[in-house]
C-alpha atoms as a PDB file:
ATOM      1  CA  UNK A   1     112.008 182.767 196.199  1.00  0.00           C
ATOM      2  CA  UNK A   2     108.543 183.507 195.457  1.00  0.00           C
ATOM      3  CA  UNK A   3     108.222 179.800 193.386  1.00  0.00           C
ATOM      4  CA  UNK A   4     109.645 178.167 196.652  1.00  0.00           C
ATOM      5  CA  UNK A   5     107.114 179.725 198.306  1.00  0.00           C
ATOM      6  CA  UNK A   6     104.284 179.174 196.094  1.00  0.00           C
ATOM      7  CA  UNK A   7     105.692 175.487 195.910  1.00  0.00           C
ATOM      8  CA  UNK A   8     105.602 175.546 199.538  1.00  0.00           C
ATOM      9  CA  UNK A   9     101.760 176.677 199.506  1.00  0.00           C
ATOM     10  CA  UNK A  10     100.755 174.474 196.947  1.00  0.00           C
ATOM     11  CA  UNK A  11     102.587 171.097 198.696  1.00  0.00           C
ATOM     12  CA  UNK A  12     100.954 171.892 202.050  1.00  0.00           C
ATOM     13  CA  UNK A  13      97.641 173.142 201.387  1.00  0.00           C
ATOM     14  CA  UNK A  14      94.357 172.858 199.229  1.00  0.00           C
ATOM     15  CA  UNK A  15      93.980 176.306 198.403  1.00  0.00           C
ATOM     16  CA  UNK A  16      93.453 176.644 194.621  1.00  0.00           C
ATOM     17  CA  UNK A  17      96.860 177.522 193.380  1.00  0.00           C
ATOM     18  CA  UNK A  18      96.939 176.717 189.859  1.00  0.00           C
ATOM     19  CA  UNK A  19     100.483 177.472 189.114  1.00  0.00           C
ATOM     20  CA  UNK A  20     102.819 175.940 186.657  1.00  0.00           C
ATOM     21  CA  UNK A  21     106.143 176.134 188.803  1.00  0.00           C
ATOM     22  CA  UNK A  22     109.059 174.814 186.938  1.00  0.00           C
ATOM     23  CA  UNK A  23     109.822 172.140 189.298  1.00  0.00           C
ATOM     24  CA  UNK A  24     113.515 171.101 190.433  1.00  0.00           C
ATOM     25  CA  UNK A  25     115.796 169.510 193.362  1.00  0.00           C
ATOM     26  CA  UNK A  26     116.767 172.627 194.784  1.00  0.00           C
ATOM     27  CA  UNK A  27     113.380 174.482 194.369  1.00  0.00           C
ATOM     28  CA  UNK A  28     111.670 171.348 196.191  1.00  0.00           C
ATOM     29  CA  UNK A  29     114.668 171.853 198.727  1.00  0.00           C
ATOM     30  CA  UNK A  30     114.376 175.863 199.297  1.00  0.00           C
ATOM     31  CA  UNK A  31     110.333 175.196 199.521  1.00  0.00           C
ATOM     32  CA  UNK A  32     111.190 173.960 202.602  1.00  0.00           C
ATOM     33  CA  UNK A  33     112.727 177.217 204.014  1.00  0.00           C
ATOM     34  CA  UNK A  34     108.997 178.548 203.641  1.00  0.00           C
ATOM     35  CA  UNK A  35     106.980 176.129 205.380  1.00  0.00           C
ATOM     36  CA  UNK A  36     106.780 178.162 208.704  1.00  0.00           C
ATOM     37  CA  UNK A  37     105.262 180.686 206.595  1.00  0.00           C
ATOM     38  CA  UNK A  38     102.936 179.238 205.239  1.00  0.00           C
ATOM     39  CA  UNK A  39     101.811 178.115 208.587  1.00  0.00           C
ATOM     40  CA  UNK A  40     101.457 181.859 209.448  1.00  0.00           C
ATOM     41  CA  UNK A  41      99.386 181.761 206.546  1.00  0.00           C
ATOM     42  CA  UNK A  42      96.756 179.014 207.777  1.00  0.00           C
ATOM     43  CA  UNK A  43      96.623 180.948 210.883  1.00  0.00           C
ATOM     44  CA  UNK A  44      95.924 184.120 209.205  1.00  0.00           C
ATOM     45  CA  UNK A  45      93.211 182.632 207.616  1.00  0.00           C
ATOM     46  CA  UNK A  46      91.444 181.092 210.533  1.00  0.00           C
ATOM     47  CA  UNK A  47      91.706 183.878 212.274  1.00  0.00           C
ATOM     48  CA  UNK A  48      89.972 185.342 209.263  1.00  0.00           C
ATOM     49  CA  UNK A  49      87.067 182.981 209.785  1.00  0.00           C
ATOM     50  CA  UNK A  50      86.881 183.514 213.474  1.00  0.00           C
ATOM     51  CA  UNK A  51      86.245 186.801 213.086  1.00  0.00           C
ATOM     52  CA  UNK A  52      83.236 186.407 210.669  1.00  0.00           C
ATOM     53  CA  UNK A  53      81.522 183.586 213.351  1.00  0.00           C
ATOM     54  CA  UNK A  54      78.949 184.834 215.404  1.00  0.00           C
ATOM     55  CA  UNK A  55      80.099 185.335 219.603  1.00  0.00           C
ATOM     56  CA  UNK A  56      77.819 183.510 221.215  1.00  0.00           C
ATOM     57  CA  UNK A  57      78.273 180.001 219.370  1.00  0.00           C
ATOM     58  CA  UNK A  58      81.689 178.695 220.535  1.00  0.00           C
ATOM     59  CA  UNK A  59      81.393 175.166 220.661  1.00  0.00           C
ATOM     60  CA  UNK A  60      79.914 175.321 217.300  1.00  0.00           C
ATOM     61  CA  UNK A  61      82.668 178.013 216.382  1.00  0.00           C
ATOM     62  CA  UNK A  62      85.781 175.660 217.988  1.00  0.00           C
ATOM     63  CA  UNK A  63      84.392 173.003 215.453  1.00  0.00           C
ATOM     64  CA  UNK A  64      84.014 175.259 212.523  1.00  0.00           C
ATOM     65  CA  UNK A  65      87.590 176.114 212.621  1.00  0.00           C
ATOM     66  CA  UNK A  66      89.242 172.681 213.031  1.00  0.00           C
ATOM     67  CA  UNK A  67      87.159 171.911 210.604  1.00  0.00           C
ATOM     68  CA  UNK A  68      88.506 174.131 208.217  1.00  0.00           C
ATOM     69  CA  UNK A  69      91.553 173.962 209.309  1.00  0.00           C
ATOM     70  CA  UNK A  70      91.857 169.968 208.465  1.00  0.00           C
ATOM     71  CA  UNK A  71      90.167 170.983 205.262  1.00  0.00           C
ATOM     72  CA  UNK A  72      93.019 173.286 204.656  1.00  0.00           C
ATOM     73  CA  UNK A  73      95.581 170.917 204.594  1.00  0.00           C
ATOM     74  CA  UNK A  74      93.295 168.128 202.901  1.00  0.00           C
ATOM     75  CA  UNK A  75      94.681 166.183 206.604  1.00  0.00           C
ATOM     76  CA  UNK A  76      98.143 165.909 204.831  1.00  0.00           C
ATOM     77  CA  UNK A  77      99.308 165.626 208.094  1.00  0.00           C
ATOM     78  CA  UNK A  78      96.899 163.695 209.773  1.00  0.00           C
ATOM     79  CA  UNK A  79      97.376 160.872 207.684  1.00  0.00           C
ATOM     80  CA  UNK A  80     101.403 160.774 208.764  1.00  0.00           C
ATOM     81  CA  UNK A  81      99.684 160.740 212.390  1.00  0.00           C
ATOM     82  CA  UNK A  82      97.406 157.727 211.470  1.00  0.00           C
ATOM     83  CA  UNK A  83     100.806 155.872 209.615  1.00  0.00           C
ATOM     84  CA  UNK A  84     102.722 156.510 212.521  1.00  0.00           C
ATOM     85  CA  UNK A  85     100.430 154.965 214.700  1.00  0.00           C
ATOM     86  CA  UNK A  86      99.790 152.066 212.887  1.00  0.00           C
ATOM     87  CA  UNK A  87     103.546 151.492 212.307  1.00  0.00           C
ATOM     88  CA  UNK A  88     104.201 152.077 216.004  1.00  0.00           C
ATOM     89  CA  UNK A  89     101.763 149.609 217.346  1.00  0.00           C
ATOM     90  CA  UNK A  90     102.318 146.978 214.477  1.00  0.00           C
ATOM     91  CA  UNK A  91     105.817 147.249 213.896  1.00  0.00           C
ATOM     92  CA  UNK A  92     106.603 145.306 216.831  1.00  0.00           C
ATOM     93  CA  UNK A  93     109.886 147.225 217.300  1.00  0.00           C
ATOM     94  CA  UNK A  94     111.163 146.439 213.446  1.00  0.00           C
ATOM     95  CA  UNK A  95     112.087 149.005 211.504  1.00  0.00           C
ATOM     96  CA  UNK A  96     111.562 147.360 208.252  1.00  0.00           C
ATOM     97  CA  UNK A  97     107.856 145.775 209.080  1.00  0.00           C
ATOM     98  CA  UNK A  98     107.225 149.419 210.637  1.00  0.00           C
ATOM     99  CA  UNK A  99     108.219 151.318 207.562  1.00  0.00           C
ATOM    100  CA  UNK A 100     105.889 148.622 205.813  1.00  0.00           C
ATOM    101  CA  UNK A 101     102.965 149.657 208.066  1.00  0.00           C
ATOM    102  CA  UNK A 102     103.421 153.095 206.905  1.00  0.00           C
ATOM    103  CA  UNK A 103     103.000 152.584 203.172  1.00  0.00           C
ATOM    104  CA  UNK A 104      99.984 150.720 203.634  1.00  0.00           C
ATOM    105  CA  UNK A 105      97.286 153.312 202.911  1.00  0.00           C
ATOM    106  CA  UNK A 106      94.429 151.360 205.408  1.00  0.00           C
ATOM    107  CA  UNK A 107      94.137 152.842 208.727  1.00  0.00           C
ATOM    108  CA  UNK A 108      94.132 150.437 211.647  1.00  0.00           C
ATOM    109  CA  UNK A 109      91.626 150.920 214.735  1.00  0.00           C
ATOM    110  CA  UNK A 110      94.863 152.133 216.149  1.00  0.00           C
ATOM    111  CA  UNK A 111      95.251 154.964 213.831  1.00  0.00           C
ATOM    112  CA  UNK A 112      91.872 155.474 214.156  1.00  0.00           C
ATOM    113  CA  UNK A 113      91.739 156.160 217.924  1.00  0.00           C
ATOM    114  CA  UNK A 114      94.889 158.041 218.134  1.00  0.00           C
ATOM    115  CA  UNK A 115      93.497 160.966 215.576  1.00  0.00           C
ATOM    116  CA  UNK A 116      89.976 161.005 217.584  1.00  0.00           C
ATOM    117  CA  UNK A 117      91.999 161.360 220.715  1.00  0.00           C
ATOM    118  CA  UNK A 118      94.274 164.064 218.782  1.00  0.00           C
ATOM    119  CA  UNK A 119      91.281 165.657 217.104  1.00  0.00           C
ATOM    120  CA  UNK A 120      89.241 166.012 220.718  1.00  0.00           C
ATOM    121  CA  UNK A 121      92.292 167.558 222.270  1.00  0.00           C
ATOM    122  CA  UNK A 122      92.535 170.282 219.608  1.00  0.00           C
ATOM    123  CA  UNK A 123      88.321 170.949 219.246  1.00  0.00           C
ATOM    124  CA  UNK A 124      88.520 171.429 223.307  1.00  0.00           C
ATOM    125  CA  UNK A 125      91.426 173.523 223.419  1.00  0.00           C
ATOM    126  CA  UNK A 126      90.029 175.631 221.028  1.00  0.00           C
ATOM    127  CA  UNK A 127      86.556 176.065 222.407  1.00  0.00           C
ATOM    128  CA  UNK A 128      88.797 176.846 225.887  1.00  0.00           C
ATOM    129  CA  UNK A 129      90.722 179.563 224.116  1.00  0.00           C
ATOM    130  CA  UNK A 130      87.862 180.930 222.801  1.00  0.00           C
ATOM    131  CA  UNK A 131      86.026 181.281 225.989  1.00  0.00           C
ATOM    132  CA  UNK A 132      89.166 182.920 227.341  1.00  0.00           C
ATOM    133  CA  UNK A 133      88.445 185.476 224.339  1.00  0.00           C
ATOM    134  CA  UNK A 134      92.379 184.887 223.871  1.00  0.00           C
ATOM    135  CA  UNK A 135      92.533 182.529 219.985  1.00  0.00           C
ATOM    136  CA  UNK A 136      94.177 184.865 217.736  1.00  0.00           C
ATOM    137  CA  UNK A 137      97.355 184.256 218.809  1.00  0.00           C
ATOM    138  CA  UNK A 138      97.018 180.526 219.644  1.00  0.00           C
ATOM    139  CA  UNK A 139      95.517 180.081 215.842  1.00  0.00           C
ATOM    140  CA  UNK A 140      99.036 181.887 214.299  1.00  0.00           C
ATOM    141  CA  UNK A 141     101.509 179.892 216.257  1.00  0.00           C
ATOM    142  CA  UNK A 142     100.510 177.039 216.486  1.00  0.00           C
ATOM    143  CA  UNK A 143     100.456 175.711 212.631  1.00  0.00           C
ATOM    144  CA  UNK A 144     103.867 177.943 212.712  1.00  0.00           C
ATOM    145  CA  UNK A 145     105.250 176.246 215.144  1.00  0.00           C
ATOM    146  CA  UNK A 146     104.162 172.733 214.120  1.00  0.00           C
ATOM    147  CA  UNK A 147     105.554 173.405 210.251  1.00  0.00           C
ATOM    148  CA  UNK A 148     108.906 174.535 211.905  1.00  0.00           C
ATOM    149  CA  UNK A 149     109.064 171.194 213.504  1.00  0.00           C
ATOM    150  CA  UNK A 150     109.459 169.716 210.238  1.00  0.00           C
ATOM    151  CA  UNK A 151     112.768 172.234 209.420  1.00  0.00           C
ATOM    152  CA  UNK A 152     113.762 171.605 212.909  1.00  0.00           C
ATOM    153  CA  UNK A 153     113.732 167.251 212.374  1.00  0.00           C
ATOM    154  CA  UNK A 154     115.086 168.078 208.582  1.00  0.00           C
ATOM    155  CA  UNK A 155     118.425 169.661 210.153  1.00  0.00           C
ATOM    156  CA  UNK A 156     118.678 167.021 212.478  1.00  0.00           C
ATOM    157  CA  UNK A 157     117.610 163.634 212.044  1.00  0.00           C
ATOM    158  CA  UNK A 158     118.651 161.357 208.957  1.00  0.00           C
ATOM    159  CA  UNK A 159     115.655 160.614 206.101  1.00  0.00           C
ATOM    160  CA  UNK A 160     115.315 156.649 206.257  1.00  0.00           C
ATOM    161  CA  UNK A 161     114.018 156.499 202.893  1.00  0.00           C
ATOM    162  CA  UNK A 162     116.337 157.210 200.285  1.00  0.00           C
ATOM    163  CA  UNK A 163     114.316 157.230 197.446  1.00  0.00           C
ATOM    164  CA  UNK A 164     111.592 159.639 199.459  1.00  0.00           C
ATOM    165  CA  UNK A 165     111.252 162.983 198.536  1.00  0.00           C
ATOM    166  CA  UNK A 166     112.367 163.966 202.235  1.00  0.00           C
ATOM    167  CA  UNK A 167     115.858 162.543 201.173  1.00  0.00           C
ATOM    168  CA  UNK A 168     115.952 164.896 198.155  1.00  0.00           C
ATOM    169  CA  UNK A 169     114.583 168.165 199.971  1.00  0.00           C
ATOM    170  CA  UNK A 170     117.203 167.264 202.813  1.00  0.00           C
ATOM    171  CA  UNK A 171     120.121 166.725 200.699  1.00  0.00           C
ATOM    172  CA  UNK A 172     119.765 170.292 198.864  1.00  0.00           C
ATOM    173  CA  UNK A 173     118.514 172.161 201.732  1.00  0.00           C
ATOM    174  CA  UNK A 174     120.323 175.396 202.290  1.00  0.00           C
ATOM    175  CA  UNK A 175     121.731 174.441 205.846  1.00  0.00           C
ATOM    176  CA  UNK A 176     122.905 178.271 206.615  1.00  0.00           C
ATOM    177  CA  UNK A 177     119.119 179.645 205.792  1.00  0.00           C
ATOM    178  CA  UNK A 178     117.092 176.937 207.384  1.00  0.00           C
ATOM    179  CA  UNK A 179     118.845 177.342 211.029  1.00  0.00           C
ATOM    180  CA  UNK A 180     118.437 181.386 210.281  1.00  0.00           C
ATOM    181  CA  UNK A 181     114.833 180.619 209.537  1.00  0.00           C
ATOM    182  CA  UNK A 182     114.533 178.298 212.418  1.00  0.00           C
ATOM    183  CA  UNK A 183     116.052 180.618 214.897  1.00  0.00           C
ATOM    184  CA  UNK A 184     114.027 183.644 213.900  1.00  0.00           C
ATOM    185  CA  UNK A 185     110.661 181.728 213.487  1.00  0.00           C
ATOM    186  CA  UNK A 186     111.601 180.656 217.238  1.00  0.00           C
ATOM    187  CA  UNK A 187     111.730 184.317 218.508  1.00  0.00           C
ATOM    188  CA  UNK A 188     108.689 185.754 216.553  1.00  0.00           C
ATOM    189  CA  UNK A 189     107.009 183.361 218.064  1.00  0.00           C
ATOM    190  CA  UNK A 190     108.493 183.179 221.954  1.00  0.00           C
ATOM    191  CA  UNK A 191     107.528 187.218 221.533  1.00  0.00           C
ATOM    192  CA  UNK A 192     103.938 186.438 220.846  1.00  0.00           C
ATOM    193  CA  UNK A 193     103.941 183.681 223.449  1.00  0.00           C
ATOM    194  CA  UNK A 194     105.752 182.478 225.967  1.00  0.00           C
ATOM    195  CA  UNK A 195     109.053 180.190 227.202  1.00  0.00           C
ATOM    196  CA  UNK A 196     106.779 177.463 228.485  1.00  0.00           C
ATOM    197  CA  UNK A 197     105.535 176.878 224.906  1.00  0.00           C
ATOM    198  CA  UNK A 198     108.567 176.931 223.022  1.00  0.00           C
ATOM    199  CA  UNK A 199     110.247 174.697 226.027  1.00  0.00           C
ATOM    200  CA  UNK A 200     107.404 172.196 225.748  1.00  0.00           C
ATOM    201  CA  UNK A 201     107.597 172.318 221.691  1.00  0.00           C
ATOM    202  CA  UNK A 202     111.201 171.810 221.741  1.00  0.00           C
ATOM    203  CA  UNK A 203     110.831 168.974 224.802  1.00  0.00           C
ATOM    204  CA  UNK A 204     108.625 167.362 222.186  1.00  0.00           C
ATOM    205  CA  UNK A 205     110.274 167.590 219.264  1.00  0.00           C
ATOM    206  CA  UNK A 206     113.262 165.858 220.948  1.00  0.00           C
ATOM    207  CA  UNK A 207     110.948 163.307 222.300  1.00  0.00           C
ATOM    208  CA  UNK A 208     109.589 162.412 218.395  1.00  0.00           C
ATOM    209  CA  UNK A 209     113.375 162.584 217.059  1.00  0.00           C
ATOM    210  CA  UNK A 210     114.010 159.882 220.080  1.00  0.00           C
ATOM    211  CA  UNK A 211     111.683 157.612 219.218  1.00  0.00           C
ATOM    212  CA  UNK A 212     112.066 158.125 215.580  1.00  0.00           C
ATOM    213  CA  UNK A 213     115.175 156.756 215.831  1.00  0.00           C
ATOM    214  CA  UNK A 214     114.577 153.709 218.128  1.00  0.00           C
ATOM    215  CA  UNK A 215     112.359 152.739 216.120  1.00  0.00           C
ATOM    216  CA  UNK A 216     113.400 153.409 212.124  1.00  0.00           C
ATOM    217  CA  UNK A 217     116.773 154.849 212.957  1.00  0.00           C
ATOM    218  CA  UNK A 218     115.718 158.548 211.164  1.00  0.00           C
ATOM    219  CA  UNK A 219     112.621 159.595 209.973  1.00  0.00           C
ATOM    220  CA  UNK A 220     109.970 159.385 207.484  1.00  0.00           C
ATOM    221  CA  UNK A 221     107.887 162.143 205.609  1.00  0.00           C
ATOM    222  CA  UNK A 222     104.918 160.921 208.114  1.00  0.00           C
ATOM    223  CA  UNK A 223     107.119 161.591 211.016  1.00  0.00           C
ATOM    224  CA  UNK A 224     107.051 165.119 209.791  1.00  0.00           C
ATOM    225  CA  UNK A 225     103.269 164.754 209.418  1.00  0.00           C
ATOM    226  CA  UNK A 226     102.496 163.076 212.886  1.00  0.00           C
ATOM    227  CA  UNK A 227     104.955 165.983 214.571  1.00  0.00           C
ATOM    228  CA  UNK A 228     102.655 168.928 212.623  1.00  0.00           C
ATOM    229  CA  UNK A 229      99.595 167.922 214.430  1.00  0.00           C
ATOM    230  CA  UNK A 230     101.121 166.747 217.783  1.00  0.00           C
ATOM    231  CA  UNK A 231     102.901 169.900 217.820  1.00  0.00           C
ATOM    232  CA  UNK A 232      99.960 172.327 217.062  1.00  0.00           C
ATOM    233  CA  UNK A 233      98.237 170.272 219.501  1.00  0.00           C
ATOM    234  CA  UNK A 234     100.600 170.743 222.039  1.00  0.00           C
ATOM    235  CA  UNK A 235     100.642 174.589 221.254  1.00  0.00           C
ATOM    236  CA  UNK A 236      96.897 174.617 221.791  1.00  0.00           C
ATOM    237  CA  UNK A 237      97.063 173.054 225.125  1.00  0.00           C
ATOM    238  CA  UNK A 238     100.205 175.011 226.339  1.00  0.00           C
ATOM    239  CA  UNK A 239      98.290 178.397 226.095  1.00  0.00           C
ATOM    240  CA  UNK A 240      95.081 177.103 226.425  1.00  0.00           C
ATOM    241  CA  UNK A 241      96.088 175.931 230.229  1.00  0.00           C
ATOM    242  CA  UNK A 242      98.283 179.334 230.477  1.00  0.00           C
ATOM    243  CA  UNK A 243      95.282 181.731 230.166  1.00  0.00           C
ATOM    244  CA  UNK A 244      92.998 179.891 232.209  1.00  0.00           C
END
């Protein structure tokens, strides 16, 4: 379990794990199981930084953090965002030119608009949640939560790509422990929380399975991406609005 997990933090990070994991199906598949935690981990770690920023800079601070937060995850995620977007507004409703878009690695003006847009939301939300003094909690749920929308879409959706490694960690994923994981990973966080988060997160997540499969029929590894940072965004917002 501890290689899954290490798997898990070396796949979605950049932190300087050097580890020579014997890699297999099944170990990709149960690294999976881990990805919430590891997104309590990112928090952790910008909460870590927020604590060593000085008080009276928080516009400075709110950038500081999503900066190292995007630095954290060497924007893995953002590029699915920026695919998605392109694929979305190129694809012209086809499934096979959209999945084309997507494995193009040039970003359209598209792409590029949508993750300024995305980017803005989070740098404001933050800088509001700091002024509310209330972004320790906000900075461990949210990468939780948006890491748990990948499970979540895993258990539920079908992988279009069947020579992806989303097909492989979906075929051997331990069905029993990821909807344990899922459900538990749901209440830690509705306990630090509230409803109205986890209703809009779930709302959401529905909403990117929908058009997932209107458009591709199933998703992609940068579906998972794009629902990361539109979840965490979300999450941001959500409380961000609730405290005020």
């Amino acid at each position: 379990m501890l290689a899954s997990f290490t798997l898990a933090l070396q796949f979605l990070t950049r932190l300087p794990l050097n580890f020579n994991i014997p890699i297999s199906e099944q170990r990709v598949a149960q690294s999976v199981l881990f990805y919430p935690l590891v997104g309590l981990a990112i928090g952790a770690i910008l909460i870590l930084l927020n604590g060593l920023l000085p008080a009276h800079t928080l516009t400075l601070n709110a950038a500081i953090i999503l900066t190292v937060w995007v630095l954290l995850t060497g924007g893995l995620h953002l590029d699915g965002l920026a695919d998605c977007s392109d694929a979305w507004a190129g694809g012209l409703g086809d499934k096979q030119r959209s999945l084309a878009i997507m494995q193009d690695p040039a970003a359209g003006p598209v792409a590029v608009i949508i993750l300024i847009l995305l980017l803005l939301l989070k740098w404001t939300a933050l800088q509001s949640l700091l002024q509310q003094q209330q972004i320790l909690i906000p900075l461990l749920v949210a990468p939780c939560l948006g890491r748990l929308s990948i499970l979540l879409l895993m258990l539920s959706t079908p992988y279009v790509r069947e020579n992806g490694l989303g097909s492989t960690m979906q075929h051997y994923l331990p069905q029993k422990s990821a909807k344990l994981i899922t459900f538990f990973s749901a209440l830690l966080c509705l306990w630090l929380t509230n409803i109205y988060t986890l209703l809009a997160v779930f709302l959401l997540i529905i909403f990117i399975r929908y058009l997932a499969i209107q458009r591709l029929r199933g998703v992609t590894g940068d579906v998972y991406g794009a629902s990361v940072e539109i979840i965490e965004t979300s999450v941001l917002i959500t409380l961000a609005l609730s405290n005020g």
